[in-house]
Protein backbone atom coordinates (compact mmCIF):
# COMPACT_ATOMS: atom_id res chain seq x y z
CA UNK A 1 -3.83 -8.04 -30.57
CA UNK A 2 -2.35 -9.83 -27.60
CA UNK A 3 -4.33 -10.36 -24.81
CA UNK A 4 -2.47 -11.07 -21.39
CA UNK A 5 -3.90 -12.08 -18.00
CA UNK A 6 -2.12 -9.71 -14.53
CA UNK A 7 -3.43 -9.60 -10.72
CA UNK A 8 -2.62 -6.54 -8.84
CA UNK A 9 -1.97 -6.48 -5.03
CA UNK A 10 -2.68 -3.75 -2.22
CA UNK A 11 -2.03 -4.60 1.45
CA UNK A 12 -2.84 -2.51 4.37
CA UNK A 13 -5.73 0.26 2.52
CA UNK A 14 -6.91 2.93 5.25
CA UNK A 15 -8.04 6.85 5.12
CA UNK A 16 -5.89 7.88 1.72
CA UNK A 17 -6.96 6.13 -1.74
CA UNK A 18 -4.73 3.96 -3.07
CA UNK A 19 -4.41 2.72 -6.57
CA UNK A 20 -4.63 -0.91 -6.77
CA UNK A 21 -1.04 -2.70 -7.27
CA UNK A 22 0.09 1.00 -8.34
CA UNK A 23 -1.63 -0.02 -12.15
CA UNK A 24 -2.54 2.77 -14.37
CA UNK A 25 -3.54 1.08 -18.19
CA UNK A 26 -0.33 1.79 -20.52
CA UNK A 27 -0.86 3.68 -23.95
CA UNK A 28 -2.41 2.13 -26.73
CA UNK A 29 -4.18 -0.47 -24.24
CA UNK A 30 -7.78 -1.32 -22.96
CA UNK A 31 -7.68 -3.42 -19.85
CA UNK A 32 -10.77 -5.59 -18.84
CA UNK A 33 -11.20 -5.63 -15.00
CA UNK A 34 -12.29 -9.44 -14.55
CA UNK A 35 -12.61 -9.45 -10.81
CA UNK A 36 -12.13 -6.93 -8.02
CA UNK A 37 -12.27 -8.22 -4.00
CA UNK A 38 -11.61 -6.21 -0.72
CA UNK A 39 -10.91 -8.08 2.39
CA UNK A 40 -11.61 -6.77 5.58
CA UNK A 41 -8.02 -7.34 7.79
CA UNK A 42 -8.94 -5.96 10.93
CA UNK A 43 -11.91 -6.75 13.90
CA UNK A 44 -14.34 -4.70 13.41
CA UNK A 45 -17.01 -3.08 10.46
CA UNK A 46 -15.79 -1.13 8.08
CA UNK A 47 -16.50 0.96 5.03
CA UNK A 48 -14.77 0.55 2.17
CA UNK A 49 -15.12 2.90 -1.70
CA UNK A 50 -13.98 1.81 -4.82
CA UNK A 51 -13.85 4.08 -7.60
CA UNK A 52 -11.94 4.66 -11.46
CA UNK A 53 -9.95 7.55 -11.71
CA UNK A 54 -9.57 8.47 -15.69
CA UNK A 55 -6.75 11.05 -15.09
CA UNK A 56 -8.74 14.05 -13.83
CA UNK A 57 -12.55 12.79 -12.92
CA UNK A 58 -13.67 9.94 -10.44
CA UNK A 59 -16.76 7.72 -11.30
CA UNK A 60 -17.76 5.46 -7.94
CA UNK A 61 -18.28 1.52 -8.22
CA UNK A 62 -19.48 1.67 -4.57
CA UNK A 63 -19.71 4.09 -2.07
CA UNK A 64 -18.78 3.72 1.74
CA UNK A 65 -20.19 -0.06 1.42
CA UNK A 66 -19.96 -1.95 4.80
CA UNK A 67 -17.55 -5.16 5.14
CA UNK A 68 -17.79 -6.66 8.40
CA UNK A 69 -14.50 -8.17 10.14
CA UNK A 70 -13.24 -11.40 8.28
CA UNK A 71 -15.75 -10.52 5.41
CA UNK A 72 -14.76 -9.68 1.68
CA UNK A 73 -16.60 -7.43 -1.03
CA UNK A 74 -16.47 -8.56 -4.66
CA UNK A 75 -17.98 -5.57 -6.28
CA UNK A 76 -16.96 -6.27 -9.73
CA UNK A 77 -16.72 -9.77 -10.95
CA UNK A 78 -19.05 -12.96 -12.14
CA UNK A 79 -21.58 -11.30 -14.81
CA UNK A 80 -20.04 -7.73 -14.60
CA UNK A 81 -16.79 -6.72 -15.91
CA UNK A 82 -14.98 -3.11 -16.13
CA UNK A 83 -13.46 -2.00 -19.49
CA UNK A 84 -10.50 0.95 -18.44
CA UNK A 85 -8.92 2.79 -21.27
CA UNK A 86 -5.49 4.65 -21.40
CA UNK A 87 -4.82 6.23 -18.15
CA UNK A 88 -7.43 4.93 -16.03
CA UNK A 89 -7.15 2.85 -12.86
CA UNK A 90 -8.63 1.54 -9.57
CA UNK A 91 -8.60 2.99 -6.53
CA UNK A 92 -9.72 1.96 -2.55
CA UNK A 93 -10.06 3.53 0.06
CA UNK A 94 -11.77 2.93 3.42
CA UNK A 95 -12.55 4.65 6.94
CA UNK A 96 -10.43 3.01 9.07
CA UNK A 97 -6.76 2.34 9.29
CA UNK A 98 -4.54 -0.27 7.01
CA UNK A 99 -7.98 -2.25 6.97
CA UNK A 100 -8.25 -3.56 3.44
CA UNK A 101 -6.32 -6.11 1.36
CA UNK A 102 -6.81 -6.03 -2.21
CA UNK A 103 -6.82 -8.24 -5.00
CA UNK A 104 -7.67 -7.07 -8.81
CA UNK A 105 -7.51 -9.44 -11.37
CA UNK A 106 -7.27 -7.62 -15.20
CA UNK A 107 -6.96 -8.95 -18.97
CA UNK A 108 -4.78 -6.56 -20.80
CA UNK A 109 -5.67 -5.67 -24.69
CA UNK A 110 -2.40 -4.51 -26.66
């Protein structure tokens, strides 16, 4: 088994869910979400979701969270990590605007 490192970009995250750097895990691979942070780009509060799509269902990391202007959100990183299987991915979406950059960080098992 090979295990390889990846970060995954998103610029500009408003109103419609977007999946992170457009990465859905590959067949016959199990990717390990080592870090996941949202930046807040614009000048006021907002609230930001973050959630794991497996194909057909949606399971919430966090919910409408609040990130004030300047301010980041790590919600999964240090102690915690996220296992995804075949088909799943990442997705963020917030309440205002192109207000979120997005950085997720991943070690891919093939």
């Amino acid at each position: 088994m090979a295990n390889t490192f990846y970060r995954k970009f998103s610029g500009n995250v408003g109103n419609t869910a977007v999946t992170v750097g457009s990465y859905t895990v590959g067949t016959s691979t199990t990717s390990v979400i080592v870090g996941l942070t949202l930046c807040n780009v614009v000048g006021s509060t907002i609230n930001a979701s973050v959630y794991i799509n497996n194909g057909s269902n949606n399971y919430y990391i966090i919910k409408s969270a609040p990130i004030s202007s300047g301010g980041a959100l790590v919600p999964i990183g240090g102690e915690q990590k996220v296992i995804l299987q075949t088909g799943d991915n990442v997705r963020v979406v917030s309440d205002t605007a192109s207000s979120i950059d997005c950085v997720l960080s991943i070690m891919e098992i093939t």
